[in-house]
C-alpha atoms as a PDB file:
ATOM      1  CA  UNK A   1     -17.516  -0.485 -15.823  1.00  0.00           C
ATOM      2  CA  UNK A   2     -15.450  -2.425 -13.413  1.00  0.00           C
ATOM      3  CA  UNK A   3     -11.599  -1.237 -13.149  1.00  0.00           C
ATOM      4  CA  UNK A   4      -8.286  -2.470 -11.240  1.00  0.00           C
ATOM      5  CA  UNK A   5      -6.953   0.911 -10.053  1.00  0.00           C
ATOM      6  CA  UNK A   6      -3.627   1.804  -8.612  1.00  0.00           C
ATOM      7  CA  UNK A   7      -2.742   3.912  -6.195  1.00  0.00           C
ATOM      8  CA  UNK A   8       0.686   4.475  -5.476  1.00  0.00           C
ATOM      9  CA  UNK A   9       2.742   7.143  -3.450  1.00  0.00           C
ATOM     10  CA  UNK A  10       6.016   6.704  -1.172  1.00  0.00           C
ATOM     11  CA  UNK A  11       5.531   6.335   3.009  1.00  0.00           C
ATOM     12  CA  UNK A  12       3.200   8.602   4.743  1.00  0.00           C
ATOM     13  CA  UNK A  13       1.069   9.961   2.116  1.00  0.00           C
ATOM     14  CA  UNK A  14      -2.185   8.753   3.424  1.00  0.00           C
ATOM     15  CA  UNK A  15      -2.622   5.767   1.435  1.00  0.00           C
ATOM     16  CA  UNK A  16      -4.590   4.049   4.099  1.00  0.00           C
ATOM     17  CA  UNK A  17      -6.551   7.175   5.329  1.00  0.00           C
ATOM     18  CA  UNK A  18      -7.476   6.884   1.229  1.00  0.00           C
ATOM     19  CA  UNK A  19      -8.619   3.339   1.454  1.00  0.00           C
ATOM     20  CA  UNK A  20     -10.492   3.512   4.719  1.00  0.00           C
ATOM     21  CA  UNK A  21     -12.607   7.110   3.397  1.00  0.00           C
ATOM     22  CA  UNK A  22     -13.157   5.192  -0.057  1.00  0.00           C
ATOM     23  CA  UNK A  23     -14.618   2.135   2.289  1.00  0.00           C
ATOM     24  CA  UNK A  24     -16.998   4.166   4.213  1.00  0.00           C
ATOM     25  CA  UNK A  25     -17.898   6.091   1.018  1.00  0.00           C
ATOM     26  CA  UNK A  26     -18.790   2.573  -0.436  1.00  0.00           C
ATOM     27  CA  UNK A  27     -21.080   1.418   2.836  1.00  0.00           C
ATOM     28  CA  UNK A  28     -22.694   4.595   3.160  1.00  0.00           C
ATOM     29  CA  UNK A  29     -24.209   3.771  -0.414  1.00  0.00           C
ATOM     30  CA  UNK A  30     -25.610   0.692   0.747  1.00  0.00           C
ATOM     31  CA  UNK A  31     -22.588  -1.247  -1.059  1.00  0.00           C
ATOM     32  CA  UNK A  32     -20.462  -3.739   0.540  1.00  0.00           C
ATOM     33  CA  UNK A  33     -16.422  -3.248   0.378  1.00  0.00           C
ATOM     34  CA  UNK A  34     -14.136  -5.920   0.971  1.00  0.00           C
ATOM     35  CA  UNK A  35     -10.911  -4.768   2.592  1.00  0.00           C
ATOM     36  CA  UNK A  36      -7.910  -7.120   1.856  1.00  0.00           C
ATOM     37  CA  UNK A  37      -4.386  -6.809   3.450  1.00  0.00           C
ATOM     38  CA  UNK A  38      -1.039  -8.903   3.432  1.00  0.00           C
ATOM     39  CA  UNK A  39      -1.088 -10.998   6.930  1.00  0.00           C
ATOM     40  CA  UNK A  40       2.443 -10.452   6.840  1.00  0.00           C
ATOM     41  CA  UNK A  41       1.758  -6.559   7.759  1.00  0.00           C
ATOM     42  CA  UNK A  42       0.534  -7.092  11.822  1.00  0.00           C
ATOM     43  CA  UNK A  43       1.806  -3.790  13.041  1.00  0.00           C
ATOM     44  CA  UNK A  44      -1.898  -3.030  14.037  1.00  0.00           C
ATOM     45  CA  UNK A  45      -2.991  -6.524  14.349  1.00  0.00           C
ATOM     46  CA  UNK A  46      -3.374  -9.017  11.606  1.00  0.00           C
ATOM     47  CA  UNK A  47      -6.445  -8.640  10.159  1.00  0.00           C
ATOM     48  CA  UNK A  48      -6.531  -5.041  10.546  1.00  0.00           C
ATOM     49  CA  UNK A  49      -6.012  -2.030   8.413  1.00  0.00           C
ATOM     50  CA  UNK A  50      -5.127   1.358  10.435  1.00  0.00           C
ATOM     51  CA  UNK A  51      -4.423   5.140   9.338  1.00  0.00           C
ATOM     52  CA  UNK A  52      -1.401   7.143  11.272  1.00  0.00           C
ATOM     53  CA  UNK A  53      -4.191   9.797  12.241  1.00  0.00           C
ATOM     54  CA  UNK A  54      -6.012   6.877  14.228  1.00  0.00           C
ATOM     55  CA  UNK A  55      -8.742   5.303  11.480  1.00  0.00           C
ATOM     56  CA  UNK A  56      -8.937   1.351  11.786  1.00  0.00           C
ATOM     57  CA  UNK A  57     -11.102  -1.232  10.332  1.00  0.00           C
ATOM     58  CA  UNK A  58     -10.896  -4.901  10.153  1.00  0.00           C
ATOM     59  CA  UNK A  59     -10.082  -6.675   7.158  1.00  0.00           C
ATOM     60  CA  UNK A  60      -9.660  -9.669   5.452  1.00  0.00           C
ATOM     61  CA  UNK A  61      -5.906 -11.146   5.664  1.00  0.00           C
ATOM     62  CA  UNK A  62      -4.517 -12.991   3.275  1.00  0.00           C
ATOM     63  CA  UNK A  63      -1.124 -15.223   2.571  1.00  0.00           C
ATOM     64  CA  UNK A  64       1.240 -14.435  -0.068  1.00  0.00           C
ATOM     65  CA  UNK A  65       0.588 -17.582  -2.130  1.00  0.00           C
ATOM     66  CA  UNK A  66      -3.244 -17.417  -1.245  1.00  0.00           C
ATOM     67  CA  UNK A  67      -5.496 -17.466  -4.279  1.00  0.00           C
ATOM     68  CA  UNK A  68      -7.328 -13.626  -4.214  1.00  0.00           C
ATOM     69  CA  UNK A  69     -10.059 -14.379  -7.296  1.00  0.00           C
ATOM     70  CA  UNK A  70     -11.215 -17.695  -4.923  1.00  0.00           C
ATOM     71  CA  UNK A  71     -11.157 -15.354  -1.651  1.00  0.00           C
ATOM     72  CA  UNK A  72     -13.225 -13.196  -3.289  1.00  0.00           C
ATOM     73  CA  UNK A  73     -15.653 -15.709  -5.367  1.00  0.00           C
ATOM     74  CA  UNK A  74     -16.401 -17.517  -1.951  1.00  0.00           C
ATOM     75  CA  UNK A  75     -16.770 -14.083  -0.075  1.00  0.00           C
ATOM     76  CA  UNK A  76     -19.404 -13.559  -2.525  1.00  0.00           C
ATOM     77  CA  UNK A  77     -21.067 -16.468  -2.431  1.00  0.00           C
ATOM     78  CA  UNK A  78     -21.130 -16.220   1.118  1.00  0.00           C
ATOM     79  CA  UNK A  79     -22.180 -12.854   1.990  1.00  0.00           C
ATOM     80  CA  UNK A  80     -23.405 -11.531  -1.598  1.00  0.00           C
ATOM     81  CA  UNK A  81     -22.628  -9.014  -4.361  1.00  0.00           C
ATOM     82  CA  UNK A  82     -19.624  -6.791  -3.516  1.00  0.00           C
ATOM     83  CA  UNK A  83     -19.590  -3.182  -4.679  1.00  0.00           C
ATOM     84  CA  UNK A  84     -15.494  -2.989  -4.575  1.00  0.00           C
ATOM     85  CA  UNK A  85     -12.478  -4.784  -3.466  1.00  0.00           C
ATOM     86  CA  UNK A  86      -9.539  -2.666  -1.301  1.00  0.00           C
ATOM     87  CA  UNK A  87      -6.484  -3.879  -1.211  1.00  0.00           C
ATOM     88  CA  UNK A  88      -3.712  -2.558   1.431  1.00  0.00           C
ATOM     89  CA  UNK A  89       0.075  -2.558   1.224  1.00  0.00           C
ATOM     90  CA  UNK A  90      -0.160  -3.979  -2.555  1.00  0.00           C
ATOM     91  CA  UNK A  91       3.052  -3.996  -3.432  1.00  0.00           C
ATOM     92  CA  UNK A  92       3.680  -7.116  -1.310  1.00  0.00           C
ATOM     93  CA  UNK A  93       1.051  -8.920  -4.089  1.00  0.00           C
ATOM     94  CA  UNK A  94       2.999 -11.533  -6.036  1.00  0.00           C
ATOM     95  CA  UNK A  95       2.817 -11.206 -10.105  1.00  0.00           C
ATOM     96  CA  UNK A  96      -0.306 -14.152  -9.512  1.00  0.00           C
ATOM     97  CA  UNK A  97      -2.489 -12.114  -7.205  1.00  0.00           C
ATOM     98  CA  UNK A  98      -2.034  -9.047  -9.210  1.00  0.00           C
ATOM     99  CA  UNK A  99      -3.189 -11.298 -12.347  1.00  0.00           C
ATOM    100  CA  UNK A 100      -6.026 -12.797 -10.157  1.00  0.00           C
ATOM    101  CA  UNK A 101      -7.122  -9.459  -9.276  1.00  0.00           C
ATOM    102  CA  UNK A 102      -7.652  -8.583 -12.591  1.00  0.00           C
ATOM    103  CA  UNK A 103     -10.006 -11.584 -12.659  1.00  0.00           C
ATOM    104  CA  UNK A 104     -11.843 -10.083 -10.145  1.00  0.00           C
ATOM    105  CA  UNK A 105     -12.423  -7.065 -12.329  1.00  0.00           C
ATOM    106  CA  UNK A 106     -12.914  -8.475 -15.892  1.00  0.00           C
ATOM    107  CA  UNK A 107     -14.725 -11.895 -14.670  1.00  0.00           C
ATOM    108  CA  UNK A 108     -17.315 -10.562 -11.699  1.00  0.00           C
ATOM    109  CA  UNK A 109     -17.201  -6.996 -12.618  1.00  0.00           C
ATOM    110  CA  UNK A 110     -16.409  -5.921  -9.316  1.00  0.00           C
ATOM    111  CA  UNK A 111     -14.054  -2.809  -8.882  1.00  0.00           C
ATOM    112  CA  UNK A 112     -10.343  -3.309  -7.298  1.00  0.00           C
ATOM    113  CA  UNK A 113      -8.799  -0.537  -5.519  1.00  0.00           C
ATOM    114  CA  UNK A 114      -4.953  -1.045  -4.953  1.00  0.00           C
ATOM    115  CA  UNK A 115      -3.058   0.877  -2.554  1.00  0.00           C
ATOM    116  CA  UNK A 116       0.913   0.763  -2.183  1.00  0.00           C
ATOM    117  CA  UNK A 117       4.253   2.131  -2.661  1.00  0.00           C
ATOM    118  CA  UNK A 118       5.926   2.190  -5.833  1.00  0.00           C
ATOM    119  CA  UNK A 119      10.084   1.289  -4.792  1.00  0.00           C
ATOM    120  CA  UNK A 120      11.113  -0.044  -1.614  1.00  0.00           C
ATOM    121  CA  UNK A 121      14.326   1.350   0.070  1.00  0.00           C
ATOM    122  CA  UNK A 122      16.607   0.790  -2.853  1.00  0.00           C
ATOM    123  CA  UNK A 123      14.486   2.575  -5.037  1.00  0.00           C
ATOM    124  CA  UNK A 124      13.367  -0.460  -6.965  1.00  0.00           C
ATOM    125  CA  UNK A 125      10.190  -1.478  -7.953  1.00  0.00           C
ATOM    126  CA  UNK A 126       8.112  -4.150  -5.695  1.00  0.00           C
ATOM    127  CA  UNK A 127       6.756  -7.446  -7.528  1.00  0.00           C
ATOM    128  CA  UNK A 128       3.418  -6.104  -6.269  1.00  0.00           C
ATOM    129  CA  UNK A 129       3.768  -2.771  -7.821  1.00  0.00           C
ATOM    130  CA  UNK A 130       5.413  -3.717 -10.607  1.00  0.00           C
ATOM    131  CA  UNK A 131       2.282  -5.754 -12.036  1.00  0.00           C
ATOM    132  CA  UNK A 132       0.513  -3.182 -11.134  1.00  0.00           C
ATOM    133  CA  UNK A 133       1.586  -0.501 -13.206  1.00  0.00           C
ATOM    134  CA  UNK A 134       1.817  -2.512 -16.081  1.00  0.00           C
ATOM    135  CA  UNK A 135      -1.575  -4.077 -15.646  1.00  0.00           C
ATOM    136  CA  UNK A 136      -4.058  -1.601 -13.833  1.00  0.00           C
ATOM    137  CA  UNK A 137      -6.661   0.269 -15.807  1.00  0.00           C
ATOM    138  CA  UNK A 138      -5.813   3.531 -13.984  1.00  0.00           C
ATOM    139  CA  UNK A 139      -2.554   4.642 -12.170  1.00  0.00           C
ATOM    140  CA  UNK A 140      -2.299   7.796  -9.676  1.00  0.00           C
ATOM    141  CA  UNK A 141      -0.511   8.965  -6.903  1.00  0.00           C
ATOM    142  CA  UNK A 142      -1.105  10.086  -4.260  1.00  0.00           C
ATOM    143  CA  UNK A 143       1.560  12.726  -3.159  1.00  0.00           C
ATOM    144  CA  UNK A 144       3.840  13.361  -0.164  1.00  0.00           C
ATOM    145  CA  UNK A 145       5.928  15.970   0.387  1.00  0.00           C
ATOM    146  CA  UNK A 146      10.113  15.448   1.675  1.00  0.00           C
ATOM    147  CA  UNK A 147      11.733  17.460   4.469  1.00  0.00           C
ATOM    148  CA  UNK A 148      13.523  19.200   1.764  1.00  0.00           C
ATOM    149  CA  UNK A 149      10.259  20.813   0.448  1.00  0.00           C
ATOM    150  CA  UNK A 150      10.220  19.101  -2.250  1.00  0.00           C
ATOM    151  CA  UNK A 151       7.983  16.291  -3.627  1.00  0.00           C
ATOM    152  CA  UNK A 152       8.543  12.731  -2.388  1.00  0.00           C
ATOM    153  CA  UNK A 153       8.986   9.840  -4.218  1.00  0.00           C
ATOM    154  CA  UNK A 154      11.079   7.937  -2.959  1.00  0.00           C
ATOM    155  CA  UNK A 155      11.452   5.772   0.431  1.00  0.00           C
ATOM    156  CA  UNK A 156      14.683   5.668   2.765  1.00  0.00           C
ATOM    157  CA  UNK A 157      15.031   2.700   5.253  1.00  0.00           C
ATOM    158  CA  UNK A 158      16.986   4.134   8.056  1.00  0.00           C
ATOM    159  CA  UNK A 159      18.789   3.255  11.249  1.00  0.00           C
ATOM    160  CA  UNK A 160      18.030   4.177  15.256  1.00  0.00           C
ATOM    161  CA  UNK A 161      20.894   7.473  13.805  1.00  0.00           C
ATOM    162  CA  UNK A 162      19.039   8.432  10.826  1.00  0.00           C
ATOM    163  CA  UNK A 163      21.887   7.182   8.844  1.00  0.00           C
ATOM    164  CA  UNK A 164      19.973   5.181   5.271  1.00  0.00           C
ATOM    165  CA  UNK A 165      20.381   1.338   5.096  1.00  0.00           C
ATOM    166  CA  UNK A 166      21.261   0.146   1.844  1.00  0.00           C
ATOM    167  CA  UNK A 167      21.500  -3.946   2.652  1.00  0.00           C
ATOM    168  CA  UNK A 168      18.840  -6.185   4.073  1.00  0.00           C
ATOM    169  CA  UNK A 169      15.704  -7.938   2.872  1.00  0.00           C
ATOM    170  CA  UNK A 170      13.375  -6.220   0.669  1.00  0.00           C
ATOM    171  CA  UNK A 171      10.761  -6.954   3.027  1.00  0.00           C
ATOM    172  CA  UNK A 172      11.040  -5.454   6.525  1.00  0.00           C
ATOM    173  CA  UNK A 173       7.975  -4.278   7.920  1.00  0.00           C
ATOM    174  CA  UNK A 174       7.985  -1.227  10.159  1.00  0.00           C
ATOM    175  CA  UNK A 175       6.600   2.743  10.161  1.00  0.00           C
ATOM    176  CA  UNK A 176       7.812   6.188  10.730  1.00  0.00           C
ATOM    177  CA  UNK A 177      10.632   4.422  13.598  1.00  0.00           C
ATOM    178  CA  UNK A 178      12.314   2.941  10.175  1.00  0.00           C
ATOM    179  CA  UNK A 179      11.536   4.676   6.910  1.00  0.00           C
ATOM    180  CA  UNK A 180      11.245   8.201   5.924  1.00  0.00           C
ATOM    181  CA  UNK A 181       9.883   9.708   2.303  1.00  0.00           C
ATOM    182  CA  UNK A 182      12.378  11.394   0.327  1.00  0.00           C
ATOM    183  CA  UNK A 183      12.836  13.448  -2.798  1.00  0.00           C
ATOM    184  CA  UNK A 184      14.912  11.451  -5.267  1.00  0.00           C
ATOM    185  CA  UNK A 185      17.468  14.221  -4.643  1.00  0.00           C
ATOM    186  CA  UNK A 186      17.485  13.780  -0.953  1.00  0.00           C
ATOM    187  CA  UNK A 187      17.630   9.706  -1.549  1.00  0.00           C
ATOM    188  CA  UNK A 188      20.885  10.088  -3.762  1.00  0.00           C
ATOM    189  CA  UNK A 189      22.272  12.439  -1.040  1.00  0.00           C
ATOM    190  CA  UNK A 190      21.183   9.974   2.287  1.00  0.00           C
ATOM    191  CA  UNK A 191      22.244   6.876   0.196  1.00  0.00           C
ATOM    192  CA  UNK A 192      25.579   8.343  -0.327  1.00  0.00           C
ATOM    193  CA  UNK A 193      26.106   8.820   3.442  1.00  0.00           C
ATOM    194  CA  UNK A 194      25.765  12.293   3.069  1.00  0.00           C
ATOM    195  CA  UNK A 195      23.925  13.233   6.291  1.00  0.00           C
ATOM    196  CA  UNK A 196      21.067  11.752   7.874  1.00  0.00           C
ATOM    197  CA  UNK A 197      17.376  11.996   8.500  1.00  0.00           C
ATOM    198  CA  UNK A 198      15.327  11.618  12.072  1.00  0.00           C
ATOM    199  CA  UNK A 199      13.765   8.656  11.549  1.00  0.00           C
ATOM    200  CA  UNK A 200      10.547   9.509  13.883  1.00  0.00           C
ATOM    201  CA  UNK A 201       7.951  12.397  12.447  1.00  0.00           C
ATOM    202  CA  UNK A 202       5.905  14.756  14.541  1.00  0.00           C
ATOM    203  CA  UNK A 203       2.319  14.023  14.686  1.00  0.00           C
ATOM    204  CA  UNK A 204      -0.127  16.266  13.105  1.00  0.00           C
ATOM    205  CA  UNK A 205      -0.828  17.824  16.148  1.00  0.00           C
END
């Protein structure tokens, strides 16, 4: 039975590394998957969904007031059945394309697989993700671990010092040169100017 599935984590937790293996695990059954991300996320190209540990594929890009139960009707209709739908960076989905990707699940029975973070750098809840965990069928995360040790789940915007911004947009796209995952101690500590946190990580190797 088709579901709409959530997963959630804060930055860095392989999220996208998730989406891309679940993809390829997908096509190697002789199923087709339809990758979706926001066009608003072009750090690897619009159009294009890439892991930090150097896994790509293209996808479909869409516009925040686009209509995600027609994208997907016509891309069926064009190319045939679908054996899941992948969404990157969901929680920049409005409360609509959440709703429509419900659709997507209880109209054409076709599985949705939602990847995104939880709270953006204030520690409240995107309009994306928010739908989401009231709405999805199943909610996990997918874990991350802080500098402290401890289990992150939280996300700290930070500037070229380390030093956490609390004022801006919601909306600010960027990687490992801007935001760092945090313990929800380690975000009260940052947040209250208590230190700071190198904002670039060491690759895996």
């Amino acid at each position: 039975m088709a579901k709409l599935y959530f997963y959630f984590s804060a930055m860095n937790a392989g999220k996208t590394t998730t989406l891309l293996q679940s993809a390829h695990n997908y096509r190697e059954r002789g199923m087709r998957a339809l990758i979706l991300t926001p066009n608003l996320d072009d750090r690897a190209g619009v159009g294009v969904v890439a892991s930090r540990i150097g896994l790509r594929a293209d996808a479909t890009a869409f516009a925040q007031a686009q209509d995600l139960e027609a994208l997907v009707r016509a891309n069926v209709d064009a190319h045939g059945a679908l054996g899941c739908v992948l969404v990157d960076e969901a929680q920049f989905l409005s409360r609509e394309q959440v709703w429509q990707l419900s659709e997507v699940v209880d109209a054409l029975h076709v599985p949705v697989l939602c990847y995104g973070l939880r709270t953006d750098f204030r520690g409240e809840l995107f309009e994306g993700s928010q739908h989401l965990l009231a709405w999805a069928d199943e909610i996990s995360e997918i874990k991350t671990i802080c500098h402290s040790g401890k289990k992150a789940t939280m996300t700290v915007r930070v500037d070229a010092q380390g030093r956490a911004v609390q004022a801006g947009p919601q909306v600010e796209i960027g990687g490992n040169e801007r935001y760092v995952s945090v313990s929800r101690a380690e975000f009260k500590k940052v947040t209250r100017g208590e230190g700071a946190i190198a904002p670039l990580q060491p690759d895996l190797w």
